[in-house]
PDB file of N, CA and C in Angstrom:
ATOM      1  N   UNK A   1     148.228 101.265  69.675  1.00  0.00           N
ATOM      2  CA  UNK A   1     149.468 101.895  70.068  1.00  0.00           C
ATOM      3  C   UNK A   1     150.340 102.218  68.856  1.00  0.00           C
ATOM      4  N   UNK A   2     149.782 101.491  67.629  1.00  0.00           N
ATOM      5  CA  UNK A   2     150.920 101.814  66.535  1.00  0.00           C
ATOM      6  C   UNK A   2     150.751 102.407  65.923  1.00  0.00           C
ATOM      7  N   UNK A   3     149.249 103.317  66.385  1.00  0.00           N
ATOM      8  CA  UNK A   3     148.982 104.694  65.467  1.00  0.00           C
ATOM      9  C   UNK A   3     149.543 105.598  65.821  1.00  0.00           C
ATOM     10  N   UNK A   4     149.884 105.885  67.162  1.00  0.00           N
ATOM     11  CA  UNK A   4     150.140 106.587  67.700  1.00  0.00           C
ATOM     12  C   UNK A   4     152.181 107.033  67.644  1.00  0.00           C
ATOM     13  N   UNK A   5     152.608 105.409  67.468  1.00  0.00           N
ATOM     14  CA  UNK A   5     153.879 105.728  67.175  1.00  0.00           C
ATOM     15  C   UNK A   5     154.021 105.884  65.452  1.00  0.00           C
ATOM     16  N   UNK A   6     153.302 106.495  64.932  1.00  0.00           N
ATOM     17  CA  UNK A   6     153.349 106.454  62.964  1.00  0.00           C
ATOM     18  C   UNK A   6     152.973 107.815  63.188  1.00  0.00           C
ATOM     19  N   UNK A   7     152.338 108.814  64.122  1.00  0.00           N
ATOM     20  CA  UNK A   7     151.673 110.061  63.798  1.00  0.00           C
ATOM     21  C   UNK A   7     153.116 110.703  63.755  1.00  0.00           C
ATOM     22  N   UNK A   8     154.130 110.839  64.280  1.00  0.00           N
ATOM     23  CA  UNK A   8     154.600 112.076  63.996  1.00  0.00           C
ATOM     24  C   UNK A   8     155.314 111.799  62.064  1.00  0.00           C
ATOM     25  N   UNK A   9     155.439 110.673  62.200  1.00  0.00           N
ATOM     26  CA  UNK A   9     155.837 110.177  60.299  1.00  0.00           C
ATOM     27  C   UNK A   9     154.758 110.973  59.793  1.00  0.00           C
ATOM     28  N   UNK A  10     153.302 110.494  59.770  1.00  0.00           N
ATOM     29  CA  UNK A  10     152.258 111.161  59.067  1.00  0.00           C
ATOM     30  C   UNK A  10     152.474 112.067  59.208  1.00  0.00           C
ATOM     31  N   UNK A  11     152.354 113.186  60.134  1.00  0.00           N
ATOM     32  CA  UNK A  11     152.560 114.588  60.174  1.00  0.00           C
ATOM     33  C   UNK A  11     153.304 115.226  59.210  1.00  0.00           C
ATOM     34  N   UNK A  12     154.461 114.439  59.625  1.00  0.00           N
ATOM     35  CA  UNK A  12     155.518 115.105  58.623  1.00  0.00           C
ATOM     36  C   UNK A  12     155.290 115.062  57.246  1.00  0.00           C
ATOM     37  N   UNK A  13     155.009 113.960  56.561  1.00  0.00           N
ATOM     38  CA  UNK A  13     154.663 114.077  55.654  1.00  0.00           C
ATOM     39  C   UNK A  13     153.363 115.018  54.946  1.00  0.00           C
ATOM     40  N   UNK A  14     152.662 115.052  55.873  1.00  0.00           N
ATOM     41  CA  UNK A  14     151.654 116.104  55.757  1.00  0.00           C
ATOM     42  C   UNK A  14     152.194 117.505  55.591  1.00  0.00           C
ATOM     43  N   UNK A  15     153.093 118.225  56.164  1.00  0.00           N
ATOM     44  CA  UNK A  15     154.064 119.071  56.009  1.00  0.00           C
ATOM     45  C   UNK A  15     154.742 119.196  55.181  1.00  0.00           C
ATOM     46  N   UNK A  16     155.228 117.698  54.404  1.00  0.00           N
ATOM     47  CA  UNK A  16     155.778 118.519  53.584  1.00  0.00           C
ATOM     48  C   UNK A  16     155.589 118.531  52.022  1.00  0.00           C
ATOM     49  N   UNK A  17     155.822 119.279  50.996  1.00  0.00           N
ATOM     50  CA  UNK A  17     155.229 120.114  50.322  1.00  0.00           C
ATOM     51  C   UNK A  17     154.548 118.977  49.042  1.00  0.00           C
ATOM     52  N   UNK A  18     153.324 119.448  48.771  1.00  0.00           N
ATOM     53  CA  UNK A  18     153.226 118.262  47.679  1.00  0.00           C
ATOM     54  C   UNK A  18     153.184 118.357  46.584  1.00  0.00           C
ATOM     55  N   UNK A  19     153.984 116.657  46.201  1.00  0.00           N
ATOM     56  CA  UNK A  19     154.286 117.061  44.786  1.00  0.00           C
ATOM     57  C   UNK A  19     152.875 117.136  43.666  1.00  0.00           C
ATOM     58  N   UNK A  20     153.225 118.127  42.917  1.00  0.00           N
ATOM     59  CA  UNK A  20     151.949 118.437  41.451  1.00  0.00           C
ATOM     60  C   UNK A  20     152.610 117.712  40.325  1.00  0.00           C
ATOM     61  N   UNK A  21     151.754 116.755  40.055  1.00  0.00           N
ATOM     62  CA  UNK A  21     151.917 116.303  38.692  1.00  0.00           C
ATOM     63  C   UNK A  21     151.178 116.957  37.461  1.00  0.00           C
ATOM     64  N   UNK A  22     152.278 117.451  36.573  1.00  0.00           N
ATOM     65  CA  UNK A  22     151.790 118.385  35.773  1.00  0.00           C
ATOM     66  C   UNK A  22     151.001 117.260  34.062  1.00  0.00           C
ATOM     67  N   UNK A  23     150.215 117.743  33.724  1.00  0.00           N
ATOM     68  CA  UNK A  23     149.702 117.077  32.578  1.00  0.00           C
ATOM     69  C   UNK A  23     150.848 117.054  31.434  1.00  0.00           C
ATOM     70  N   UNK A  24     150.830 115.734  30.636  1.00  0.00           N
ATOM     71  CA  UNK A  24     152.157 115.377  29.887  1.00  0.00           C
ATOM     72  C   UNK A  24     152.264 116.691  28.641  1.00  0.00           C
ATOM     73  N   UNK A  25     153.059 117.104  28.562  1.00  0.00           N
ATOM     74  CA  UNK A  25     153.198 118.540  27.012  1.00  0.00           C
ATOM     75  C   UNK A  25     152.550 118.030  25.753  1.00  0.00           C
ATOM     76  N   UNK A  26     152.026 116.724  25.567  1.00  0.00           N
ATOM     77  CA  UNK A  26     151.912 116.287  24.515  1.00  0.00           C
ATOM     78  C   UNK A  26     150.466 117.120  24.317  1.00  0.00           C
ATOM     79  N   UNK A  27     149.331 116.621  23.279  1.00  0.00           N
ATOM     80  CA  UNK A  27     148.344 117.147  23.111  1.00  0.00           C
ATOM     81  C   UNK A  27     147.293 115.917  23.629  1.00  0.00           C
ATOM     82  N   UNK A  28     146.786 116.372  24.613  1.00  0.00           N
ATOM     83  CA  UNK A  28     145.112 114.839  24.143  1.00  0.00           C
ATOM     84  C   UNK A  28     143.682 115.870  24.723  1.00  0.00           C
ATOM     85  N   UNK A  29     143.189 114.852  24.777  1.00  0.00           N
ATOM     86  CA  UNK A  29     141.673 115.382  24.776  1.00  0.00           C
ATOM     87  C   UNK A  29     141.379 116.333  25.969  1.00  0.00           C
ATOM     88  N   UNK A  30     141.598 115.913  27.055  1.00  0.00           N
ATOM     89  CA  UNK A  30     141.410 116.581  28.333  1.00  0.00           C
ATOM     90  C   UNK A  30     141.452 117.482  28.179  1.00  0.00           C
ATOM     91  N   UNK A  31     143.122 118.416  27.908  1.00  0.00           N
ATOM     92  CA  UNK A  31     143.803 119.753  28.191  1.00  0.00           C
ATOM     93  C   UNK A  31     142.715 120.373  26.902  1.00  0.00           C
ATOM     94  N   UNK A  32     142.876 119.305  25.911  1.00  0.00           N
ATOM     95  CA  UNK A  32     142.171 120.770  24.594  1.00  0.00           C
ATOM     96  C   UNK A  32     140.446 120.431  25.515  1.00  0.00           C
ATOM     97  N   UNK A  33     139.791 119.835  25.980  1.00  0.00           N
ATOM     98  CA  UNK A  33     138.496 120.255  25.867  1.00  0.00           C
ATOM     99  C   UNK A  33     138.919 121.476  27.290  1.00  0.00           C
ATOM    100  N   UNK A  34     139.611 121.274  28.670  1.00  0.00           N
ATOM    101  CA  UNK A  34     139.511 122.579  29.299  1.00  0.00           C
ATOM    102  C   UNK A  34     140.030 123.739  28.841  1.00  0.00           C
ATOM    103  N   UNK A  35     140.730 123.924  27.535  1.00  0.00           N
ATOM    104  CA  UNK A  35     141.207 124.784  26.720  1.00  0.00           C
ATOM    105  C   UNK A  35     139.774 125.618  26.766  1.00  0.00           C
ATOM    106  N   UNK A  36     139.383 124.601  25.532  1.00  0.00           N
ATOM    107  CA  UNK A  36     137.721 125.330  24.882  1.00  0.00           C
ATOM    108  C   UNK A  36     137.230 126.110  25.946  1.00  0.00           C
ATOM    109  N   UNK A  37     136.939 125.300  26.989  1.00  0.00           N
ATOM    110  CA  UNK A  37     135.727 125.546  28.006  1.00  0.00           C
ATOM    111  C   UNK A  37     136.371 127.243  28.380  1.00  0.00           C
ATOM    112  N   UNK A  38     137.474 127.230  28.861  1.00  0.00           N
ATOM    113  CA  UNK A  38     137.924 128.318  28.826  1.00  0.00           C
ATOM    114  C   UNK A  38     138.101 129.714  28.230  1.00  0.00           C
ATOM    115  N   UNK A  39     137.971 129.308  26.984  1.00  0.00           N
ATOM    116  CA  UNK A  39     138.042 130.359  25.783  1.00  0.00           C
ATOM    117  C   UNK A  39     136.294 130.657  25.895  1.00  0.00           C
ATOM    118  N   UNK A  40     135.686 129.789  25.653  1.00  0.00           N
ATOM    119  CA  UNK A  40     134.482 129.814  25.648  1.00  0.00           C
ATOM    120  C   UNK A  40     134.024 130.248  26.316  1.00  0.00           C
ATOM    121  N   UNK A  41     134.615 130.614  27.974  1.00  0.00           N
ATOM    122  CA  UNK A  41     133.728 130.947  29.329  1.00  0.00           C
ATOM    123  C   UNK A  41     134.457 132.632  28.674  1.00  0.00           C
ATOM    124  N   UNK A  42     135.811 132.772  28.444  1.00  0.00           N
ATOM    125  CA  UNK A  42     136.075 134.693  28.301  1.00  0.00           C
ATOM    126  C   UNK A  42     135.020 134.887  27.179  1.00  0.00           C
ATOM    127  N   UNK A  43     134.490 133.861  26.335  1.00  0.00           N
ATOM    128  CA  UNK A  43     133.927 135.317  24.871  1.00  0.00           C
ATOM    129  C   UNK A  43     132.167 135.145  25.576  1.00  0.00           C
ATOM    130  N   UNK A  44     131.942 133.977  26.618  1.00  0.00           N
ATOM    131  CA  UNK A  44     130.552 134.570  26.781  1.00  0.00           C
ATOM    132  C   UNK A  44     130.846 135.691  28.229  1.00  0.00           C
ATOM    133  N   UNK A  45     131.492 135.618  28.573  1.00  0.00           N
ATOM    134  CA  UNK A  45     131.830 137.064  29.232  1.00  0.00           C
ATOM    135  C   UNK A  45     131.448 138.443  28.862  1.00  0.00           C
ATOM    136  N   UNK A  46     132.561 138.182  27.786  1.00  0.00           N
ATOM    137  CA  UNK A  46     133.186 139.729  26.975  1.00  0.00           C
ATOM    138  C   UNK A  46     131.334 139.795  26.554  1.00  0.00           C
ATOM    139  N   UNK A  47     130.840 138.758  26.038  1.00  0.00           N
ATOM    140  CA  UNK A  47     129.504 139.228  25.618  1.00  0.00           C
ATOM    141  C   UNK A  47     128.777 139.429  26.297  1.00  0.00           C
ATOM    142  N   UNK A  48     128.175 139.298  27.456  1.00  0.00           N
ATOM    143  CA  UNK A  48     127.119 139.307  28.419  1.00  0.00           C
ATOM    144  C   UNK A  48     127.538 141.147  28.983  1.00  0.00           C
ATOM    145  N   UNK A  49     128.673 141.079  28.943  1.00  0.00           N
ATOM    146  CA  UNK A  49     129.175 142.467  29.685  1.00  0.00           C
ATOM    147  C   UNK A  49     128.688 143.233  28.697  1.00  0.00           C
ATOM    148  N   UNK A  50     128.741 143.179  27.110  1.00  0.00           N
ATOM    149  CA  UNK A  50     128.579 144.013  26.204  1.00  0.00           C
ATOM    150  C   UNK A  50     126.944 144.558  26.234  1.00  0.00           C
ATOM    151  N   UNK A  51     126.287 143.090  26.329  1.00  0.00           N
ATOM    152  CA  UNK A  51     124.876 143.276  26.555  1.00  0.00           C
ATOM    153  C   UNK A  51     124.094 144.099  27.971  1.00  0.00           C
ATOM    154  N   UNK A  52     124.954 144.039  28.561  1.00  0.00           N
ATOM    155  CA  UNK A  52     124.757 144.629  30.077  1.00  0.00           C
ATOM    156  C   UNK A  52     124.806 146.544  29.900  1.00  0.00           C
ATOM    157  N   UNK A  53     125.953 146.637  28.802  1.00  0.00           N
ATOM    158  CA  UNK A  53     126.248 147.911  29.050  1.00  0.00           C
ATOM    159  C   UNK A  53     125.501 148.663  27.666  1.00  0.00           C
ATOM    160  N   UNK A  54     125.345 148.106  26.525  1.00  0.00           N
ATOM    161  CA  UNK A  54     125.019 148.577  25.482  1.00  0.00           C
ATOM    162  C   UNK A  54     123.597 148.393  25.194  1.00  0.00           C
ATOM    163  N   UNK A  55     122.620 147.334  25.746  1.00  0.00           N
ATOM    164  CA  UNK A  55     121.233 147.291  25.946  1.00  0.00           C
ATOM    165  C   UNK A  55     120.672 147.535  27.258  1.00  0.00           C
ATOM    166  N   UNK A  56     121.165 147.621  28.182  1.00  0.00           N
ATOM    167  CA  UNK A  56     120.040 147.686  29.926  1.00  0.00           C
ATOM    168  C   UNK A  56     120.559 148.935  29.411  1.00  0.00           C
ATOM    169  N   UNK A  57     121.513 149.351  29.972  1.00  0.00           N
ATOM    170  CA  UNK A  57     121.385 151.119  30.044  1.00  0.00           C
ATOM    171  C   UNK A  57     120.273 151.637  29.108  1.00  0.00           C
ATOM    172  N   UNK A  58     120.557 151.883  27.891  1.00  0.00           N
ATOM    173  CA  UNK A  58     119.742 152.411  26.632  1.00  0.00           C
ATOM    174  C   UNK A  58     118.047 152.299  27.077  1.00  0.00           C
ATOM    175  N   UNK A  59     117.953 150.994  27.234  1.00  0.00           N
ATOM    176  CA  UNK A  59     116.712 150.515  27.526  1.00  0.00           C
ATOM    177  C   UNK A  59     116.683 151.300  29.048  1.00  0.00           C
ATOM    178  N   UNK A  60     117.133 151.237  30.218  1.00  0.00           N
ATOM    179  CA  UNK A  60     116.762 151.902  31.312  1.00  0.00           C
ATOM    180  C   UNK A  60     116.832 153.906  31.181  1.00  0.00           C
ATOM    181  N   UNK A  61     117.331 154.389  30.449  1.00  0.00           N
ATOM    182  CA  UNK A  61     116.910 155.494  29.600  1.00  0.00           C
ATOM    183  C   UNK A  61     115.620 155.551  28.954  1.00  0.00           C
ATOM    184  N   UNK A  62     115.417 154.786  28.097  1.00  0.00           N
ATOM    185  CA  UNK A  62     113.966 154.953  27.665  1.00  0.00           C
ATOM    186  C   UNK A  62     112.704 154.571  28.453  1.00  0.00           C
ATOM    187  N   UNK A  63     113.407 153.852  29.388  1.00  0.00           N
ATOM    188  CA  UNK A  63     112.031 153.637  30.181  1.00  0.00           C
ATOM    189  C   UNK A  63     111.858 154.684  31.103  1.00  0.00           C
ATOM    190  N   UNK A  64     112.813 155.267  31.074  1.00  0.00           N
ATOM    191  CA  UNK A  64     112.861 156.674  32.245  1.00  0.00           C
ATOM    192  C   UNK A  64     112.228 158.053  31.431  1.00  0.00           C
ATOM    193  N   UNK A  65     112.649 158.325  30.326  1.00  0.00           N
ATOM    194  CA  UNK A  65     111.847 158.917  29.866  1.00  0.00           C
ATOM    195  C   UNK A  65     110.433 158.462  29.375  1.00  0.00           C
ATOM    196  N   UNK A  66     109.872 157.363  29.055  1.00  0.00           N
ATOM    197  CA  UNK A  66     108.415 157.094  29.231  1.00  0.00           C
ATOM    198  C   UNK A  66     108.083 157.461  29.999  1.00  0.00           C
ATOM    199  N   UNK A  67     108.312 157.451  31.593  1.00  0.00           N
ATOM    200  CA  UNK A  67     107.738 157.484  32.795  1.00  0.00           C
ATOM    201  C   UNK A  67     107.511 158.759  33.117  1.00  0.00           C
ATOM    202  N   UNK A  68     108.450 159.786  32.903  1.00  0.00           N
ATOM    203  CA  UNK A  68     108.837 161.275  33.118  1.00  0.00           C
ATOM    204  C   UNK A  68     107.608 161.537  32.148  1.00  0.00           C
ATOM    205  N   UNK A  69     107.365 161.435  30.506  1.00  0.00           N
ATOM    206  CA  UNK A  69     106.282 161.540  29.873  1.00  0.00           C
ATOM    207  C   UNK A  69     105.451 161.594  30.176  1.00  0.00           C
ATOM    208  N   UNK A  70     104.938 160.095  30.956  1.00  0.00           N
ATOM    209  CA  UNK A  70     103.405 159.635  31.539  1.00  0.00           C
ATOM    210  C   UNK A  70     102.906 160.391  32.335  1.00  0.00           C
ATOM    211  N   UNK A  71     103.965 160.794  33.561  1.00  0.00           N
ATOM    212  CA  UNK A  71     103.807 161.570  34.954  1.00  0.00           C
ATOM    213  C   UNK A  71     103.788 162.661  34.469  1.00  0.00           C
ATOM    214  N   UNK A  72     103.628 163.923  33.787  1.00  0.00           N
ATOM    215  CA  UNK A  72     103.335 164.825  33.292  1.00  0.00           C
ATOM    216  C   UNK A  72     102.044 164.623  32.176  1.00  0.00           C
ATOM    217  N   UNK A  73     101.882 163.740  31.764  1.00  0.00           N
ATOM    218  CA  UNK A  73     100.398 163.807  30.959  1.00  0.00           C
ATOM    219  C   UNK A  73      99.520 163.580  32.017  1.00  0.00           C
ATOM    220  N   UNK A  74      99.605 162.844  33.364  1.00  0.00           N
ATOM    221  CA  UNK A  74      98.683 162.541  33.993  1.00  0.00           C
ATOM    222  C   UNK A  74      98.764 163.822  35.193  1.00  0.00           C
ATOM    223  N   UNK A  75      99.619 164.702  35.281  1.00  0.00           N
ATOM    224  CA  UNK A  75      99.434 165.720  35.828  1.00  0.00           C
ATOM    225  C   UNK A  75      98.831 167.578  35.319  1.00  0.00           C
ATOM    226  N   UNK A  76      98.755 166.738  34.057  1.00  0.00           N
ATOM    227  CA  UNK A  76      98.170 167.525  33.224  1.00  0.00           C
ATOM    228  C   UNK A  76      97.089 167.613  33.114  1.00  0.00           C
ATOM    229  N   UNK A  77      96.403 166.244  33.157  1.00  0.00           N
ATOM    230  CA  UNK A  77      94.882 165.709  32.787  1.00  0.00           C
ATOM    231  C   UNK A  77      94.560 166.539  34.431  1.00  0.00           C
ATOM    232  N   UNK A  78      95.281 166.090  35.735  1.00  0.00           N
ATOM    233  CA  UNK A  78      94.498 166.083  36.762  1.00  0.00           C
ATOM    234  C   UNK A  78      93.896 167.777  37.038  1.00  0.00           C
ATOM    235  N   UNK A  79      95.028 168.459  36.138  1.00  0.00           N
ATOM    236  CA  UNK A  79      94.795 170.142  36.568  1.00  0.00           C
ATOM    237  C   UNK A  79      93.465 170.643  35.588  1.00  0.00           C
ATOM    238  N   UNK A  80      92.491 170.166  34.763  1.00  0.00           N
ATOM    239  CA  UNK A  80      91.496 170.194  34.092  1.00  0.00           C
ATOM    240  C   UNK A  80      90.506 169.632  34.875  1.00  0.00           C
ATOM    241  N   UNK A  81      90.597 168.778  36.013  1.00  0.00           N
ATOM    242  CA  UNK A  81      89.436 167.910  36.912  1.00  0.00           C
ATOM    243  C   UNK A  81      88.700 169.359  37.766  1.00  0.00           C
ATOM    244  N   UNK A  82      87.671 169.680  38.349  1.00  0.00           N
ATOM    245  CA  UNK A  82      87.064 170.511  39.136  1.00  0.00           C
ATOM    246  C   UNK A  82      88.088 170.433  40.309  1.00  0.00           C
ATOM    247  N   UNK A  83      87.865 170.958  41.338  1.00  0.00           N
ATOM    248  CA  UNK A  83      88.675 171.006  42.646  1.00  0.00           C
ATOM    249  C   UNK A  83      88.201 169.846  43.642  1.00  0.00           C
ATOM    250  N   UNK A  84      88.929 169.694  44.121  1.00  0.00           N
ATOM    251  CA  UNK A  84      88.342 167.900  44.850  1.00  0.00           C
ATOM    252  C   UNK A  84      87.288 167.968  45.803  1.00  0.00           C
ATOM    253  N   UNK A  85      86.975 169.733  46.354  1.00  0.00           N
ATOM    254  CA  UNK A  85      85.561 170.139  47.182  1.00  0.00           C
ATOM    255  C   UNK A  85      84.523 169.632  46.315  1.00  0.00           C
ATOM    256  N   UNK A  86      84.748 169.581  45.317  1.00  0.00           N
ATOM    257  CA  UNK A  86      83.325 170.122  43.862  1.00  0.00           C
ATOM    258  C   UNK A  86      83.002 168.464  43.458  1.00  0.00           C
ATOM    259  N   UNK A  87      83.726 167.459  43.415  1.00  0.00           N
ATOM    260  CA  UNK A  87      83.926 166.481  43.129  1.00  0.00           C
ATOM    261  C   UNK A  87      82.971 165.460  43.829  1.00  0.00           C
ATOM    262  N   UNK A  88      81.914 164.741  42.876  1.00  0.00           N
ATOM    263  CA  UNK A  88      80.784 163.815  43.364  1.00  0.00           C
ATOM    264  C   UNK A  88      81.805 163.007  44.018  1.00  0.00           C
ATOM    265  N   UNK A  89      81.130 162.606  45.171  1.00  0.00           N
ATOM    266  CA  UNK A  89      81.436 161.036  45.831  1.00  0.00           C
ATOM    267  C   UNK A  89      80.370 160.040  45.990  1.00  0.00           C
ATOM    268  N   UNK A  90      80.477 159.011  45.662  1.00  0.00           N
ATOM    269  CA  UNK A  90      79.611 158.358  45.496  1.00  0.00           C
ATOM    270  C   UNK A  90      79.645 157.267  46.507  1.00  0.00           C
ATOM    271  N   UNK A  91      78.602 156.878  47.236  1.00  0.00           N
ATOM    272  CA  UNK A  91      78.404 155.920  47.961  1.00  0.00           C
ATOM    273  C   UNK A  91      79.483 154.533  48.261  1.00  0.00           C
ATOM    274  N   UNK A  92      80.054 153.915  47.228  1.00  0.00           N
ATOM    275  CA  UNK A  92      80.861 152.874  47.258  1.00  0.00           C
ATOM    276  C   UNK A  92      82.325 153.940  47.617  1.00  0.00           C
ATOM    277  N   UNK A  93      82.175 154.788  47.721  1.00  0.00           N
ATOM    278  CA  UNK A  93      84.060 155.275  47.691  1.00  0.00           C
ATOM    279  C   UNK A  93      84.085 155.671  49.357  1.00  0.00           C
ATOM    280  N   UNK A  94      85.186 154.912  49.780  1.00  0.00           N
ATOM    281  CA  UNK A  94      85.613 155.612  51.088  1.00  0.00           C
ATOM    282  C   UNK A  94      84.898 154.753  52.283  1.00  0.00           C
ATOM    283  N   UNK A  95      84.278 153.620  52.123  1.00  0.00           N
ATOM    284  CA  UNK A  95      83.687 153.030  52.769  1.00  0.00           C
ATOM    285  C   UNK A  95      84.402 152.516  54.610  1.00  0.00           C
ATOM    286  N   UNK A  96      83.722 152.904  55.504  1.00  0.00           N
ATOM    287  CA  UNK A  96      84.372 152.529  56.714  1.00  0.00           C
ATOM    288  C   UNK A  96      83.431 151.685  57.012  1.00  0.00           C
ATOM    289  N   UNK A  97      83.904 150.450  57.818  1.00  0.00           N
ATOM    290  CA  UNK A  97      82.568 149.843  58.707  1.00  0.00           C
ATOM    291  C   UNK A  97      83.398 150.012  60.460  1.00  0.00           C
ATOM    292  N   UNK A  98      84.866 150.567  60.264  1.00  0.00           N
ATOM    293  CA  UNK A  98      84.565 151.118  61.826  1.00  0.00           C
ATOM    294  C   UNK A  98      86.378 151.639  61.815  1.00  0.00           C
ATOM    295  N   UNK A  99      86.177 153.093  62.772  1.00  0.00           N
ATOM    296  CA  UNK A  99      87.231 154.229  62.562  1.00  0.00           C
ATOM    297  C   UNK A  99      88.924 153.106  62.327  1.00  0.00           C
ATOM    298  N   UNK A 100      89.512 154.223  61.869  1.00  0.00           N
ATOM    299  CA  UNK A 100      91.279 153.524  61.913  1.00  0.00           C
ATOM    300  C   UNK A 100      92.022 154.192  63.222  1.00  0.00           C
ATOM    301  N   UNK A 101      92.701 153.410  63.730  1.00  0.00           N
ATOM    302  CA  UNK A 101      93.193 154.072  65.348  1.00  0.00           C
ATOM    303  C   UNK A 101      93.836 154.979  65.429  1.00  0.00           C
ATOM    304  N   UNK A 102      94.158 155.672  64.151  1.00  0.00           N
ATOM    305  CA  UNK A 102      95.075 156.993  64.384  1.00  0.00           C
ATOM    306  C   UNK A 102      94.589 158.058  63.984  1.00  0.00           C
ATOM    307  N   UNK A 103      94.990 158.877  63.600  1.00  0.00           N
ATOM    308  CA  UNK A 103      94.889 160.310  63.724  1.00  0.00           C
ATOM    309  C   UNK A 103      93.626 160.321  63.717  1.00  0.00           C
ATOM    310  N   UNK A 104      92.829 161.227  62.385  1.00  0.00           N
ATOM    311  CA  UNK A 104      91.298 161.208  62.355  1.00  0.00           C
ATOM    312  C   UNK A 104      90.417 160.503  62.431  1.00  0.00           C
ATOM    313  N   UNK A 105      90.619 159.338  62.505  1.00  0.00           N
ATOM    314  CA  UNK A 105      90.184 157.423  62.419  1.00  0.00           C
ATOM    315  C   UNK A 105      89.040 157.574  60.557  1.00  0.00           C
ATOM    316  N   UNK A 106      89.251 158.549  60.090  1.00  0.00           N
ATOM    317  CA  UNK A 106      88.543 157.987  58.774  1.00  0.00           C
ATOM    318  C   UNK A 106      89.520 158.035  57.206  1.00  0.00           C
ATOM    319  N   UNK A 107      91.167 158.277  58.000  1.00  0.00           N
ATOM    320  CA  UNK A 107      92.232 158.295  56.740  1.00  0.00           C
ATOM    321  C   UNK A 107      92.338 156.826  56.900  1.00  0.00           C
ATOM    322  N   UNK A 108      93.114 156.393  55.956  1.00  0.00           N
ATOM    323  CA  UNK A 108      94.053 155.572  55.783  1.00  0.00           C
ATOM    324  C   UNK A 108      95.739 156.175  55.904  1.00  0.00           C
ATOM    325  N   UNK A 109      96.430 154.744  56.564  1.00  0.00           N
ATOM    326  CA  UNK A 109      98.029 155.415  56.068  1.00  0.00           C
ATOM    327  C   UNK A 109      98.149 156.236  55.000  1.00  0.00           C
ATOM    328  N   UNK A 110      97.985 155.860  53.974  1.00  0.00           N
ATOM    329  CA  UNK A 110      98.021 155.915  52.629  1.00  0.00           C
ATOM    330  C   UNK A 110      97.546 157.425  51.933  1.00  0.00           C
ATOM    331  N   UNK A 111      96.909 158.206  52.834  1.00  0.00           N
ATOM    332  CA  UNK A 111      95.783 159.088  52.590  1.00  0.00           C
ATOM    333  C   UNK A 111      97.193 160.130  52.226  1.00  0.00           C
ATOM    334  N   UNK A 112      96.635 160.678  50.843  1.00  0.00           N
ATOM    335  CA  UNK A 112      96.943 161.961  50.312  1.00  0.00           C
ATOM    336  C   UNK A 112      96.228 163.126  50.149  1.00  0.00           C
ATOM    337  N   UNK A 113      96.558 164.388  50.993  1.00  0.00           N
ATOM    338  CA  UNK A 113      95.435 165.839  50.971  1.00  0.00           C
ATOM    339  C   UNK A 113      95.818 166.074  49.237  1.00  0.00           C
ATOM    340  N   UNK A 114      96.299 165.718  48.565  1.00  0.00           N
ATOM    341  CA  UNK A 114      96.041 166.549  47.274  1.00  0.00           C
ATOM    342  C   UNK A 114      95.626 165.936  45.847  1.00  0.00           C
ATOM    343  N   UNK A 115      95.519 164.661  46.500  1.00  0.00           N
ATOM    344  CA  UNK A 115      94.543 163.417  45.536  1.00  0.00           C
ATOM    345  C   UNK A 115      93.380 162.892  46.242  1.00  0.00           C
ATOM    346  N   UNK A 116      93.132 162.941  47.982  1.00  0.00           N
ATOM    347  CA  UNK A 116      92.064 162.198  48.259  1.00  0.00           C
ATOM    348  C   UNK A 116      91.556 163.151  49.042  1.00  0.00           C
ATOM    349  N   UNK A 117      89.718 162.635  48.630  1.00  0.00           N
ATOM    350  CA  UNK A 117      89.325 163.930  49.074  1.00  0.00           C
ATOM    351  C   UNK A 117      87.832 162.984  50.478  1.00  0.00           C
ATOM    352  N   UNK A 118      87.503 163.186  51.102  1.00  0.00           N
ATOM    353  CA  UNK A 118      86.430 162.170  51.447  1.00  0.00           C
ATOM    354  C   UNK A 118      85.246 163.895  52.640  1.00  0.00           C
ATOM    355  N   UNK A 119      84.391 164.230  51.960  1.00  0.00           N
ATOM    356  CA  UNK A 119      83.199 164.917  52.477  1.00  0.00           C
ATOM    357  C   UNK A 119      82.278 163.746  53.368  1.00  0.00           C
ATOM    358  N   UNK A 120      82.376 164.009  54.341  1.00  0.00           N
ATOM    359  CA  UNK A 120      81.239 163.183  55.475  1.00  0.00           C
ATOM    360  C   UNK A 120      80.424 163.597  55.064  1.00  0.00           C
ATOM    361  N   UNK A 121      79.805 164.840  55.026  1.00  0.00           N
ATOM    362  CA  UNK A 121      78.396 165.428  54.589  1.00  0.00           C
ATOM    363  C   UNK A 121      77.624 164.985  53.540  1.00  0.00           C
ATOM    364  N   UNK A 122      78.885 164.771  52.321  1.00  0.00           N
ATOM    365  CA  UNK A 122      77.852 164.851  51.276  1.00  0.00           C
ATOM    366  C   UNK A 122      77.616 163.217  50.650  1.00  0.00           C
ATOM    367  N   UNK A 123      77.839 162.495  51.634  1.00  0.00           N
ATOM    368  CA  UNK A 123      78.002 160.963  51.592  1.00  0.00           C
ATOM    369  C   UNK A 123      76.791 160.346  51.474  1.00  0.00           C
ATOM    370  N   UNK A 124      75.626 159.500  50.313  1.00  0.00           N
ATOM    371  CA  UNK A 124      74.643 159.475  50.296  1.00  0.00           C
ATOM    372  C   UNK A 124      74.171 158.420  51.290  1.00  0.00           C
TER     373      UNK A 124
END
């Protein structure tokens, strides 16, 4: 019963505002080491941001032009190949051991008309 007559005291005090004890003006160890930590957390900031903007970019540029490079040498090479009618197939390529349920049942999802070529006929 005597918790019950102390709650509205607690309450109140819960309400009202609390006091902050501020660290003494003098100097000691505490305040200067969260000093450091502080200074220390803005300059690896300022640096990580520097590295973010002055190496990924640059570097994601050059890797973009590699790629743009590559994809044109290899579309280059492919326009020198015979036409994909003319093109041996050889026994191991294209192998089914039983149809796929969609469209023609001998594509794959995956199947491209202007890279994949598969002749039933000339299948040894």
């Amino acid at each position: 019963m005597s918790a019950f007559r102390n709650a509205p005291r607690f309450t109140a005090q819960m309400r009202a505002a609390a006091q902050r004890r501020f660290a003494s003006t003098g100097q000691n160890s505490f305040v200067n080491e969260r000093q450091h930590i502080k200074d220390h957390a803005i300059g690896t900031t300022a640096l990580w941001k520097k590295i973010s903007i002055y190496g990924t970019i640059p570097c994601l540029l050059l890797a973009s032009a590699n790629a743009y490079y590559l994809w044109n040498e290899h579309w280059e090479h492919w326009s020198h190949l015979p036409p994909l009618e003319e093109r041996t197939e050889y026994p191991y390529q294209n192998i089914r051991t039983k149809n796929f349920q969609w469209g023609d049942g001998d594509k794959t999802i995956f199947w491209n008309e202007k890279v994949n070529y598969h002749n039933k006929d000339k299948v040894a």
